[in-house]
C-alpha atoms as a PDB file:
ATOM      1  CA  UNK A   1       0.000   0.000   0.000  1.00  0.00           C
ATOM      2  CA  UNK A   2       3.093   2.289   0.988  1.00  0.00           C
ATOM      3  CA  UNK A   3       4.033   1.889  -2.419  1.00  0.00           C
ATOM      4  CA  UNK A   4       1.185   2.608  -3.903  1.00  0.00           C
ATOM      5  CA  UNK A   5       1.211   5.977  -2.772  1.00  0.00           C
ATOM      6  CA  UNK A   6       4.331   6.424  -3.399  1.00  0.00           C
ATOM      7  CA  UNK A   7       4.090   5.652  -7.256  1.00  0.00           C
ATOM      8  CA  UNK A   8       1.090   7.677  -7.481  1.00  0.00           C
ATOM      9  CA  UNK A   9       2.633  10.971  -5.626  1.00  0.00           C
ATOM     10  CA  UNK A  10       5.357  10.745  -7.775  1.00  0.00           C
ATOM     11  CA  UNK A  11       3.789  10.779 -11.248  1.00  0.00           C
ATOM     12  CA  UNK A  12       0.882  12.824  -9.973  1.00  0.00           C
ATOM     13  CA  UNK A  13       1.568  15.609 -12.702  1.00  0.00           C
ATOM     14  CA  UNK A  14       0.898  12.716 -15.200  1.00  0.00           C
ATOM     15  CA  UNK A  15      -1.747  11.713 -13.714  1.00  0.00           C
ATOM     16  CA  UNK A  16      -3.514  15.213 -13.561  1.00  0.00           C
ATOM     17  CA  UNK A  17      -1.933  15.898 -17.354  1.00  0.00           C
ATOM     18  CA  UNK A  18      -3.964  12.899 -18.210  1.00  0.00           C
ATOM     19  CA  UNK A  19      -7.299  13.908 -16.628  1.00  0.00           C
ATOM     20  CA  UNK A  20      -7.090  17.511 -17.955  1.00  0.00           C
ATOM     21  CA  UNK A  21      -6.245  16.053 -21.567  1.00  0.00           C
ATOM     22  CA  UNK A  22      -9.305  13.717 -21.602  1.00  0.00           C
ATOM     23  CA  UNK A  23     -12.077  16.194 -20.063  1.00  0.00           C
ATOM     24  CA  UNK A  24     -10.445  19.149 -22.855  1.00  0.00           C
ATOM     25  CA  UNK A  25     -11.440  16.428 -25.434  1.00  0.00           C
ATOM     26  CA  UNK A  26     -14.723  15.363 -24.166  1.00  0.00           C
ATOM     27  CA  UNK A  27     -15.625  19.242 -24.178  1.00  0.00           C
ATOM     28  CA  UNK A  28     -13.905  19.783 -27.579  1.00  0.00           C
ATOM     29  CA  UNK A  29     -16.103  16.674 -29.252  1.00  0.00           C
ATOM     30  CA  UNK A  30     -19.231  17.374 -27.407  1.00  0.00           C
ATOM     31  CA  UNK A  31     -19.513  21.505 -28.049  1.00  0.00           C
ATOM     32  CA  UNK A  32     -18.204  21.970 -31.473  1.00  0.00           C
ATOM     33  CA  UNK A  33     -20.437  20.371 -34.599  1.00  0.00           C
ATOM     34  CA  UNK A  34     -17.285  19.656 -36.608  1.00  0.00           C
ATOM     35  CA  UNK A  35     -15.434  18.200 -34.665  1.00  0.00           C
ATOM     36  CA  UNK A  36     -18.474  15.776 -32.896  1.00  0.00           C
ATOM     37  CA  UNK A  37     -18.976  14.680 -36.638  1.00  0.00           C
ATOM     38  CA  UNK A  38     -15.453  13.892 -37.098  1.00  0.00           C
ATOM     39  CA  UNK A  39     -15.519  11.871 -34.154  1.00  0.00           C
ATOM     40  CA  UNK A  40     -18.633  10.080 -34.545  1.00  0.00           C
ATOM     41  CA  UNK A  41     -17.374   9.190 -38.206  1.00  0.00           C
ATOM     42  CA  UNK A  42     -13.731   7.983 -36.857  1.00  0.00           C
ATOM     43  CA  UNK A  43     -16.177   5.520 -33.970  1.00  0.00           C
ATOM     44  CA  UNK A  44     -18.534   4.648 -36.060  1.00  0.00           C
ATOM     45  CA  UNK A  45     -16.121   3.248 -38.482  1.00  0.00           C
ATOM     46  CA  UNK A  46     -13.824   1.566 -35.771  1.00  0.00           C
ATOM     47  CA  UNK A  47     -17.082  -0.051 -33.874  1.00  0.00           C
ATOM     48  CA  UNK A  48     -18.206  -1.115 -37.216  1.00  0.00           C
ATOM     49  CA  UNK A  49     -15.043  -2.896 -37.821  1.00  0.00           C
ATOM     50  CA  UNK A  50     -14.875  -4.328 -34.524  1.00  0.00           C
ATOM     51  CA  UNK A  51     -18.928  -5.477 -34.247  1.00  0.00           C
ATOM     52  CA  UNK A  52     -18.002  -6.860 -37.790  1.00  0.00           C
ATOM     53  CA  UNK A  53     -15.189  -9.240 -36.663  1.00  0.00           C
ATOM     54  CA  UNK A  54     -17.649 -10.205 -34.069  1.00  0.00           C
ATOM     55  CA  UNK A  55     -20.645 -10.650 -36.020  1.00  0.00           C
ATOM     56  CA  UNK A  56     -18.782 -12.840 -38.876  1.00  0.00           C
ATOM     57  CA  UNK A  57     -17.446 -14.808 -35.563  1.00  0.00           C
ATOM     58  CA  UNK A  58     -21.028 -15.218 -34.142  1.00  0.00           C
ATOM     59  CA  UNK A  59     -22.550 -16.022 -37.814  1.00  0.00           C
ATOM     60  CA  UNK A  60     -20.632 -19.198 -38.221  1.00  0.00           C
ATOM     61  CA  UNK A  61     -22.010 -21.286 -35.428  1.00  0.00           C
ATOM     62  CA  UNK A  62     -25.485 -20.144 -36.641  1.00  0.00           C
ATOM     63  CA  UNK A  63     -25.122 -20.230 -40.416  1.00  0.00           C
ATOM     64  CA  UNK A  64     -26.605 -23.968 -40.359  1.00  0.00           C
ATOM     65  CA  UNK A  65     -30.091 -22.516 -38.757  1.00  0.00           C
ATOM     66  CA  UNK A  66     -30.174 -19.521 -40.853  1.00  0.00           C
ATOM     67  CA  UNK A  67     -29.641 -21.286 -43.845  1.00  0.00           C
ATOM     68  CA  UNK A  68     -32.606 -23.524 -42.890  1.00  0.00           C
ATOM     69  CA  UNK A  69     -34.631 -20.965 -42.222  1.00  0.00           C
ATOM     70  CA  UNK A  70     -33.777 -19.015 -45.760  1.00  0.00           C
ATOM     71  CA  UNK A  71     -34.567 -22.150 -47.635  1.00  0.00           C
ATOM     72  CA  UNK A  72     -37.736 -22.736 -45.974  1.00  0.00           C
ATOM     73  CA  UNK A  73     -38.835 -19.068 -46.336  1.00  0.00           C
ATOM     74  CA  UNK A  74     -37.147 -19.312 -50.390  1.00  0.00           C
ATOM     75  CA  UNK A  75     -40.381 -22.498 -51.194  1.00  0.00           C
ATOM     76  CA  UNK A  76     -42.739 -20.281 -49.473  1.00  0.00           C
ATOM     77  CA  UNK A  77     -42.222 -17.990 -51.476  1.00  0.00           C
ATOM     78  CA  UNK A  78     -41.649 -19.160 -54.860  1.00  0.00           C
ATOM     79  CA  UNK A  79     -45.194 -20.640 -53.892  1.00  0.00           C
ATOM     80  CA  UNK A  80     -46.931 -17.594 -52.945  1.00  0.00           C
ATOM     81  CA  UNK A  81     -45.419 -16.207 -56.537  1.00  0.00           C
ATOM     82  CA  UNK A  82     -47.048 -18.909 -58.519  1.00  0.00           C
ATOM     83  CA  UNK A  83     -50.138 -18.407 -56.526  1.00  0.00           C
ATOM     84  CA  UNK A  84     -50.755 -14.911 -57.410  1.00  0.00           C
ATOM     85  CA  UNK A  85     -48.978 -15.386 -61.176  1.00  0.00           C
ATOM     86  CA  UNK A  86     -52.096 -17.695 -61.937  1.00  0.00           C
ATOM     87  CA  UNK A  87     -54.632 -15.669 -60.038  1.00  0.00           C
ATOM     88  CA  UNK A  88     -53.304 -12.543 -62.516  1.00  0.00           C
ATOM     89  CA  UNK A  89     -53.131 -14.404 -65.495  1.00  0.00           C
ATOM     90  CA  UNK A  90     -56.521 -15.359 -64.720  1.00  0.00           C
ATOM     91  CA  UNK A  91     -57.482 -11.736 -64.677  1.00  0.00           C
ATOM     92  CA  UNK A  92     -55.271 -10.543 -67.712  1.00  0.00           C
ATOM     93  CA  UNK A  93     -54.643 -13.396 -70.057  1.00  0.00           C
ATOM     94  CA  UNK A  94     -52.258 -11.241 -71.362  1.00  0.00           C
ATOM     95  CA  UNK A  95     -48.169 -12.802 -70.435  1.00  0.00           C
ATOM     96  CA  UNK A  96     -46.394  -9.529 -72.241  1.00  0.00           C
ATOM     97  CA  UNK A  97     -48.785  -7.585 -69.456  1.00  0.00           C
ATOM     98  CA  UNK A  98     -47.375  -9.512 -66.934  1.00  0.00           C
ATOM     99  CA  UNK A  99     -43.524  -9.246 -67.878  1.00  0.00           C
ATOM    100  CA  UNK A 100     -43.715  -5.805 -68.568  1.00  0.00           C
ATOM    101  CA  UNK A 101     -45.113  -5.425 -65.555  1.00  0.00           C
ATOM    102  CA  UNK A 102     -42.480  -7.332 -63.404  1.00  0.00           C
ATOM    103  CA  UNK A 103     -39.522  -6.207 -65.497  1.00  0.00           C
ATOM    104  CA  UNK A 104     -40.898  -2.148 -64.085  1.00  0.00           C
ATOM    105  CA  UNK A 105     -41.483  -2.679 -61.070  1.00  0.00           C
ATOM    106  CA  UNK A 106     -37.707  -4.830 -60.560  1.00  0.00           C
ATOM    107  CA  UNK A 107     -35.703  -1.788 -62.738  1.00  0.00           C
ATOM    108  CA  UNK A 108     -37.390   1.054 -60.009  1.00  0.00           C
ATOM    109  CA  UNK A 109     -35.569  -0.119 -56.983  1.00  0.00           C
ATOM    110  CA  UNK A 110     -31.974  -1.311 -56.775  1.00  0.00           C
ATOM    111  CA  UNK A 111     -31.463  -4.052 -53.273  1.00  0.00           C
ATOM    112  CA  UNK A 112     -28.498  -3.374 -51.281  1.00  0.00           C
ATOM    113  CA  UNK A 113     -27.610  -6.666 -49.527  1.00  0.00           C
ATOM    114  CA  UNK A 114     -25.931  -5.900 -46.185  1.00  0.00           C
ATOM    115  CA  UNK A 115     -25.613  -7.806 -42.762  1.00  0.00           C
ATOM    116  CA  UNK A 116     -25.731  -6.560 -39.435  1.00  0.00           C
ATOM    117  CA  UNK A 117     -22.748  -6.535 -37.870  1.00  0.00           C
ATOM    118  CA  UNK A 118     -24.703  -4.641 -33.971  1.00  0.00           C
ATOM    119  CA  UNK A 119     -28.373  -4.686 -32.831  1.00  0.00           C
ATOM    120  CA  UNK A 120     -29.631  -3.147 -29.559  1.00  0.00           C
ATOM    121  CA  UNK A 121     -33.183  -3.779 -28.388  1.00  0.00           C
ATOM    122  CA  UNK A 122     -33.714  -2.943 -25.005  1.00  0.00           C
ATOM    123  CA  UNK A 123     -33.183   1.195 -25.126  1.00  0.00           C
ATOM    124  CA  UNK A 124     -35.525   3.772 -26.032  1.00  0.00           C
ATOM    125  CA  UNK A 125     -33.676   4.880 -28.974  1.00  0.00           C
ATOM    126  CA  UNK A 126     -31.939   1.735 -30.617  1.00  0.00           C
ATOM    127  CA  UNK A 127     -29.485   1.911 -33.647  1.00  0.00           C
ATOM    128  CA  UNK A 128     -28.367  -0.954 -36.089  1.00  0.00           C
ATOM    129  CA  UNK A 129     -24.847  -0.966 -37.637  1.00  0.00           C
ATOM    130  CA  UNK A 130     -24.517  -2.508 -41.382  1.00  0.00           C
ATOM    131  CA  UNK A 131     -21.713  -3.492 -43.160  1.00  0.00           C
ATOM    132  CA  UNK A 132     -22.615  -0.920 -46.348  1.00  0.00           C
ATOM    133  CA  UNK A 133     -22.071   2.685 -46.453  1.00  0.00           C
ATOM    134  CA  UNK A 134     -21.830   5.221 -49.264  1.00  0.00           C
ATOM    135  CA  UNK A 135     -19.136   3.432 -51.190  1.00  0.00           C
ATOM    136  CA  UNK A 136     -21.481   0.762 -51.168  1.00  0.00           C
ATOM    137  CA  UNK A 137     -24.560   2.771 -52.613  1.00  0.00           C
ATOM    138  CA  UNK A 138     -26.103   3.180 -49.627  1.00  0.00           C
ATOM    139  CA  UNK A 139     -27.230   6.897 -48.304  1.00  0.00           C
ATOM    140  CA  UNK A 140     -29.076   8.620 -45.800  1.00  0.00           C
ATOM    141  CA  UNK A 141     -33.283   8.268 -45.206  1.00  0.00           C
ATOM    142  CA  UNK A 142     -32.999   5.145 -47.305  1.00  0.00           C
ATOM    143  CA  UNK A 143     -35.434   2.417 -46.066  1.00  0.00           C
ATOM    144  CA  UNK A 144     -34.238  -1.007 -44.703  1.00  0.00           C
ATOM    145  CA  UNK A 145     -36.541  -4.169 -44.881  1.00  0.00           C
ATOM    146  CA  UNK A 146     -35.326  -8.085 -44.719  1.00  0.00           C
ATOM    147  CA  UNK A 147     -37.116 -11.159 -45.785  1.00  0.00           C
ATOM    148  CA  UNK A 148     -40.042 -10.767 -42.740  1.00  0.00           C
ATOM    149  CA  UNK A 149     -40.384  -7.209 -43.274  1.00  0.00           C
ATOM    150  CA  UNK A 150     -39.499  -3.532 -42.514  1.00  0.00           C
ATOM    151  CA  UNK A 151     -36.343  -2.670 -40.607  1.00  0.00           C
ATOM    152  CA  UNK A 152     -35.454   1.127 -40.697  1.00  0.00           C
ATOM    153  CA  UNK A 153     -33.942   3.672 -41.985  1.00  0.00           C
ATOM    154  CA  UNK A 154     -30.431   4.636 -42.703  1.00  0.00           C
ATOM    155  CA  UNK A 155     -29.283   7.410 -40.550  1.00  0.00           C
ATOM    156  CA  UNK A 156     -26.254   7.945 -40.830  1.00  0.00           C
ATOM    157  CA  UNK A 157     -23.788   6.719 -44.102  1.00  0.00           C
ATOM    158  CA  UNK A 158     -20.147   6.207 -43.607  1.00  0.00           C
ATOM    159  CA  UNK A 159     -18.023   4.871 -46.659  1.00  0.00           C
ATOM    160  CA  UNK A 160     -18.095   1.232 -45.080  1.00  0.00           C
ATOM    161  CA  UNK A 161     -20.925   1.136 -42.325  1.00  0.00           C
ATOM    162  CA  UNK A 162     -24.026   2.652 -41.655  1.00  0.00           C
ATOM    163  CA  UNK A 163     -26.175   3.238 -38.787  1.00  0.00           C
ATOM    164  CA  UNK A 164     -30.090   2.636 -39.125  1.00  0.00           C
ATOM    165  CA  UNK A 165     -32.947   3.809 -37.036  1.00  0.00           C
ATOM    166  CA  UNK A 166     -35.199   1.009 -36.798  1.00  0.00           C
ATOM    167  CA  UNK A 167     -38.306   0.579 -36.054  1.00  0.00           C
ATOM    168  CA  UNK A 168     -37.494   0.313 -32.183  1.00  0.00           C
ATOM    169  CA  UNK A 169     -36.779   3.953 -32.243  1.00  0.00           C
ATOM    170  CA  UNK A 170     -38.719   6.406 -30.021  1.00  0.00           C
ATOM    171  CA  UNK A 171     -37.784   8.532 -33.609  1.00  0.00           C
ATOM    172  CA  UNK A 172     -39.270   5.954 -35.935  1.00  0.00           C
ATOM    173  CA  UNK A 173     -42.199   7.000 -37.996  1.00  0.00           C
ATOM    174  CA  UNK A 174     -43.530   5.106 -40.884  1.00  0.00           C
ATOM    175  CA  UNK A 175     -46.361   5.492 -42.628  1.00  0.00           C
ATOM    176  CA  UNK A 176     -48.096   2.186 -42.966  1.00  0.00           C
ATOM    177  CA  UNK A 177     -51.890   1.029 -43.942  1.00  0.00           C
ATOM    178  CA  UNK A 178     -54.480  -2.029 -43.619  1.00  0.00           C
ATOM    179  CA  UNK A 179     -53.589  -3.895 -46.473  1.00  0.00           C
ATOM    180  CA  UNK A 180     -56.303  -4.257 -48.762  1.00  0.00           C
ATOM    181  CA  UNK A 181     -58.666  -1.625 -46.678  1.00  0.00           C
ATOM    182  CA  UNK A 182     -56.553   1.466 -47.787  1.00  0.00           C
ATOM    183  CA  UNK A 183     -56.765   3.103 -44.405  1.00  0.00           C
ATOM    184  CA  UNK A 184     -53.764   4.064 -43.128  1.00  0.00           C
ATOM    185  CA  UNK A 185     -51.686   5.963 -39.906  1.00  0.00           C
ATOM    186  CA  UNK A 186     -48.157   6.249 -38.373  1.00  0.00           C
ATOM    187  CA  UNK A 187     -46.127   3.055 -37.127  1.00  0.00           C
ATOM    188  CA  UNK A 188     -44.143   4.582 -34.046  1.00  0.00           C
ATOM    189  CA  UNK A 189     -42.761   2.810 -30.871  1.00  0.00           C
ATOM    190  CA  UNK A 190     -43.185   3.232 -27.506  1.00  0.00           C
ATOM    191  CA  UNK A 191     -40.508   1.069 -25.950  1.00  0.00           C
ATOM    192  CA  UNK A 192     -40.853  -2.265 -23.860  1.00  0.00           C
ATOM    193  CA  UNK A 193     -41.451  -5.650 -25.979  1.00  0.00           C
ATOM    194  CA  UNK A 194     -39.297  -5.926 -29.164  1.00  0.00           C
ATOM    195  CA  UNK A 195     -42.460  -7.428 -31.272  1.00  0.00           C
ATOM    196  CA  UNK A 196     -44.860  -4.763 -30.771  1.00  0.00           C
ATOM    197  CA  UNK A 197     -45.450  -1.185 -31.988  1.00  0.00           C
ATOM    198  CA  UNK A 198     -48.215   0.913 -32.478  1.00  0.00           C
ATOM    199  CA  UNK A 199     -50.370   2.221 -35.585  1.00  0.00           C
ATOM    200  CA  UNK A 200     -51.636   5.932 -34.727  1.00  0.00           C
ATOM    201  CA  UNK A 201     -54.295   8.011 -36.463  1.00  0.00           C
ATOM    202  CA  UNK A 202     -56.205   5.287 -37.976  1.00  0.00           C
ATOM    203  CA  UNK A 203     -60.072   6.500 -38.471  1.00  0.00           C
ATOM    204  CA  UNK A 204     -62.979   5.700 -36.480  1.00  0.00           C
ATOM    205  CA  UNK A 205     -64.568   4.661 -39.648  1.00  0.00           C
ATOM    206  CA  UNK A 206     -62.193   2.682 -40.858  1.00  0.00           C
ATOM    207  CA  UNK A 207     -63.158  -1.104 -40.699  1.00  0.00           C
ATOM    208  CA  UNK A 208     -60.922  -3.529 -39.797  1.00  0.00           C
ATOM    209  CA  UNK A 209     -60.264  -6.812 -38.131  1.00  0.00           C
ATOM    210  CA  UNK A 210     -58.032  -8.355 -35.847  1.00  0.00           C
ATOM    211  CA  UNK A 211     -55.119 -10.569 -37.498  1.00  0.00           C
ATOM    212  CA  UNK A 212     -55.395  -8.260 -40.693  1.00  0.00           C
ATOM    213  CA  UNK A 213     -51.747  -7.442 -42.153  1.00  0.00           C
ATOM    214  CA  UNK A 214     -50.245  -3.916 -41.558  1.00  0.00           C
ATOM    215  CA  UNK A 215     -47.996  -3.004 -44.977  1.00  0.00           C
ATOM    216  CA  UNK A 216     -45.949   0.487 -45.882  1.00  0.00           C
ATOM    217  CA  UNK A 217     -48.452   2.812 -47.627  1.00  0.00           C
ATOM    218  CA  UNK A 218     -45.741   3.992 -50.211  1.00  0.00           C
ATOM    219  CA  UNK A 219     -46.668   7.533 -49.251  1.00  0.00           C
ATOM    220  CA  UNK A 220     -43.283   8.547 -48.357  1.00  0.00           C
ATOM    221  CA  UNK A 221     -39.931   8.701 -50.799  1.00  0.00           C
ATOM    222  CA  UNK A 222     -38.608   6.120 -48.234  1.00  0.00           C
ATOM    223  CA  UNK A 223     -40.738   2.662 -48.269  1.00  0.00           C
ATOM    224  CA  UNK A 224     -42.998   1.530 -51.404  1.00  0.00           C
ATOM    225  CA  UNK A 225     -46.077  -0.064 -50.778  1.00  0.00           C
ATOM    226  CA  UNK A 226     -46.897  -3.048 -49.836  1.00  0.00           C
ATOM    227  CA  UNK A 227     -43.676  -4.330 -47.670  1.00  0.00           C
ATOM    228  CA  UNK A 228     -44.995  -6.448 -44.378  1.00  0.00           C
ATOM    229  CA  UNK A 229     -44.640  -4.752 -40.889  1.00  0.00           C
ATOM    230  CA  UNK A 230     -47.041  -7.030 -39.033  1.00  0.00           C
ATOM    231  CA  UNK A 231     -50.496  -7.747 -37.800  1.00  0.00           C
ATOM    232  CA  UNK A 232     -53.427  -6.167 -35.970  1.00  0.00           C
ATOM    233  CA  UNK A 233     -52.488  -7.524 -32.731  1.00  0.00           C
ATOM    234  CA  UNK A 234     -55.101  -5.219 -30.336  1.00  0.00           C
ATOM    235  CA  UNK A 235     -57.296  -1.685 -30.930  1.00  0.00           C
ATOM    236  CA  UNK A 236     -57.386   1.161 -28.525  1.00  0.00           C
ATOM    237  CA  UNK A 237     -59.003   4.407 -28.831  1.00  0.00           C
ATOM    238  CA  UNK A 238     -56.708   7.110 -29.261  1.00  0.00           C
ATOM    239  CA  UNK A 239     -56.090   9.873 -26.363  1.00  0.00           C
ATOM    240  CA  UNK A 240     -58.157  12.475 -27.650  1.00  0.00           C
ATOM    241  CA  UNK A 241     -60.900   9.501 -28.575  1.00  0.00           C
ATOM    242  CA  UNK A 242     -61.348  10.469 -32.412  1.00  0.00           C
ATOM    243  CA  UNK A 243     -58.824   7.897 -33.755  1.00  0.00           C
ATOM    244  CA  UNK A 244     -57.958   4.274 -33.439  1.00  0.00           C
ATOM    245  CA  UNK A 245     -54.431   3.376 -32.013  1.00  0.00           C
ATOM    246  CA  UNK A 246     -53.829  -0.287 -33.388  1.00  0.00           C
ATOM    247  CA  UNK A 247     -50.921  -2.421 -31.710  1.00  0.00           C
ATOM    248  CA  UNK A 248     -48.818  -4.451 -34.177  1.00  0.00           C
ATOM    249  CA  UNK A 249     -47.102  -7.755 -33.634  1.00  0.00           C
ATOM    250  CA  UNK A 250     -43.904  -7.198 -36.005  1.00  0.00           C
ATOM    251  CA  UNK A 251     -43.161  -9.503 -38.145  1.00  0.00           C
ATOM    252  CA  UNK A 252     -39.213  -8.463 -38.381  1.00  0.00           C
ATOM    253  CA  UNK A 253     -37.662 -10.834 -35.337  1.00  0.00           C
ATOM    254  CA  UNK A 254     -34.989  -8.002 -33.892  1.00  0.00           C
ATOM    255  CA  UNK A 255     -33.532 -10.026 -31.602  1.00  0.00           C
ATOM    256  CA  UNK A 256     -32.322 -12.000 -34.527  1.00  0.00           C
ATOM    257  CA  UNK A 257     -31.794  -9.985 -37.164  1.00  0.00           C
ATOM    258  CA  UNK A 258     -28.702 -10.586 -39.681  1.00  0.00           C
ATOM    259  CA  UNK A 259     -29.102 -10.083 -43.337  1.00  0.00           C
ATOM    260  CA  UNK A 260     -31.205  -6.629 -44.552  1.00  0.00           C
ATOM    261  CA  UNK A 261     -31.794  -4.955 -47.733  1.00  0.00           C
ATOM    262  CA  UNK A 262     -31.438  -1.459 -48.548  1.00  0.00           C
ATOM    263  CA  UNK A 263     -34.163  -0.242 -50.968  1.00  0.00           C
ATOM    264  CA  UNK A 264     -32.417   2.406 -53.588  1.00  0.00           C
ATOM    265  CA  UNK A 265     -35.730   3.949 -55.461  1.00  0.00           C
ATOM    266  CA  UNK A 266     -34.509   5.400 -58.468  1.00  0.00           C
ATOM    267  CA  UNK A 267     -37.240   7.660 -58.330  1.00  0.00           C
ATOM    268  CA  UNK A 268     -36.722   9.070 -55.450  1.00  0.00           C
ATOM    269  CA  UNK A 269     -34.496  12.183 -56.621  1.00  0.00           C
ATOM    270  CA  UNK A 270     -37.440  13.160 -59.391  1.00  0.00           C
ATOM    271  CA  UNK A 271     -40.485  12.900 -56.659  1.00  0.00           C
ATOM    272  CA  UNK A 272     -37.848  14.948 -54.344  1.00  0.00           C
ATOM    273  CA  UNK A 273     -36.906  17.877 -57.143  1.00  0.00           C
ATOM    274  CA  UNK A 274     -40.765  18.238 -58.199  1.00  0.00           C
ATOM    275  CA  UNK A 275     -41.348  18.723 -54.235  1.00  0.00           C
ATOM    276  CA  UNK A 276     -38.989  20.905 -53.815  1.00  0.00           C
ATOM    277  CA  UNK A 277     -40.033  22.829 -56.671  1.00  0.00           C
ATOM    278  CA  UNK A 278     -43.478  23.099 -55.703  1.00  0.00           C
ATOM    279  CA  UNK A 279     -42.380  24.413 -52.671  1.00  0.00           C
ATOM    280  CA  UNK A 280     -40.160  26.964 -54.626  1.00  0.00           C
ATOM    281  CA  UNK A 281     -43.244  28.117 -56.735  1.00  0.00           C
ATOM    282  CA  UNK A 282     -45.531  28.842 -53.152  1.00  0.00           C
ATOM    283  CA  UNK A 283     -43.274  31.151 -51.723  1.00  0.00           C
ATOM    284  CA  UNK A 284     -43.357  34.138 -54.024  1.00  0.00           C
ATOM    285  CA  UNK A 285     -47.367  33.339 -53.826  1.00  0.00           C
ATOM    286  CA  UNK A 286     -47.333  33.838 -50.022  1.00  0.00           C
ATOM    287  CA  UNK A 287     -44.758  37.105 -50.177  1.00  0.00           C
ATOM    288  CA  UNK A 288     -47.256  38.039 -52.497  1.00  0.00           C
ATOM    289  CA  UNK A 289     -50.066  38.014 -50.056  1.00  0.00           C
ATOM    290  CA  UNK A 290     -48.504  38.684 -47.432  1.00  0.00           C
ATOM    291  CA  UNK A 291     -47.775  42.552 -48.975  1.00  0.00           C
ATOM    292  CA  UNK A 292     -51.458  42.647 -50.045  1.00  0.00           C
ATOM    293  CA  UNK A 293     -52.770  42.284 -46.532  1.00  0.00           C
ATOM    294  CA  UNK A 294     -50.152  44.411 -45.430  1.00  0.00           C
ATOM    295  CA  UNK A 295     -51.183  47.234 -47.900  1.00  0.00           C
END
């Protein structure tokens, strides 16, 4: 114990230097933009790498269940594709129809395959690592699905890795409907169990049964329509009473999550420009007005 003391009262300057050095760099990161972003880049890129390593490690001893699992899912749905080729050929009778059809709606969106190399679940805002970033294609407010359903966002795009807000984000908000019922409200999350969110702003007229699928909408830039989020799981009035708040079993298992897609829309860009542009074209409209009522 005697020397203890002694070795720390003689380097106590180091000691000291070494505090000082670390709180002047917490305050540097956490009070100037540039160089927070600089840092979250430089830790985002060296957890990536490091949750990667561990990921690939972890992968192996579960490849032989996963690959089960993807085959199983692979004859369900080349099924479910035959299914509803006949029931549309039925309809059509027309095969060029149905190519055509297929070939545009495969050209509009270009799938990212990525895997996730770190998952949390049990915080109120939860992030997902992926092994793409920008180099990769991959960019910010892109949407994330895998083969049960939706995912996330991307948040944040480094050149290797990329950080996604899923849907077990106090932040999340997707807009999602009834499938086949057209009614639709806001997926967010309210913490607690993994498998469950909650579907705000749905109607009181809307009709509805319990079981029935929740899809995206495809009102956003982010998520077309049609990918699975879950199923009607219970209904409860809304605070103010004049909407529905549905809770939805997920269909995306979090807690074992490993291989996502990134959706690139092509289209995305063109729906943003025209937007922006009608945005553009409003403003001179309400300057306009805005001098008329003051004259």
């Amino acid at each position: 114990m005697h020397n203890l003391i002694e070795f720390l009262a003689k380097y106590r300057h180091w000691f000291l230097f070494v505090v000082l050095e670390v709180f002047s760099l917490i305050l540097l990161f956490r009070f100037n933009d540039y160089q927070g972003s600089v840092w979250f880049t430089t830790a985002n890129y060296i957890s990536g790498t490091v949750y990667d390593v561990s990921s690939k490690i972890s992968s192996f001893f579960t490849l032989t269940k996963v690959n089960e699992g993807l085959t199983r899912r692979n004859l369900l749905l080349e099924q479910e594709n035959k299914e509803l080729y006949a029931k549309l050929y039925d309809k059509t009778k027309d095969t060029a129809y149905l190519k055509r059809g297929q070939y545009r709606f495969l050209t509009k969106y270009k799938m990212i395959l990525a895997k996730v190399v770190d998952n949390s679940l049990t915080k109120t805002d939860n992030f997902i690592t992926i092994n793409k970033g920008t180099s990769d294609g991959v960019h910010k407010d892109m949407g994330v699905a895998c083969g049960n359903g939706v995912v996330g966002v991307v948040y944040l795009a480094g050149s290797h890795y990329s950080v996604l807000i899923p849907v077990l984000n106090s932040k999340s908000n997707i807009s999602c409907s009834i499938q086949g019922r057209n009614y639709f409200g806001y997926l967010h999350w309210r913490g607690g169990a993994s498998d469950i969110a909650y579907l705000d702003d749905v109607p009181r007229h809307a009709k509805f049964n319990l079981g029935d699928r929740v899809v995206t909408s495809g009102y956003s830039s982010i998520f077309p329509a049609g990918i699975l989020v879950g199923k009607i799981k219970h209904v409860y009035n809304s605070e103010d009473g004049l909407s529905y708040r549905l809770a939805i079993k997920l269909s995306t298992d979090f807690g074992n999550l490993r291989d996502v897609c990134v959706l690139d829309d092509a289209s995305i860009k063109e729906r943003l420009e025209v937007m922006q542009a009608a945005i553009d074209s409003i403003k001179p409209l309400e300057r306009q007005g805005t001098t008329q009522k003051t004259n």
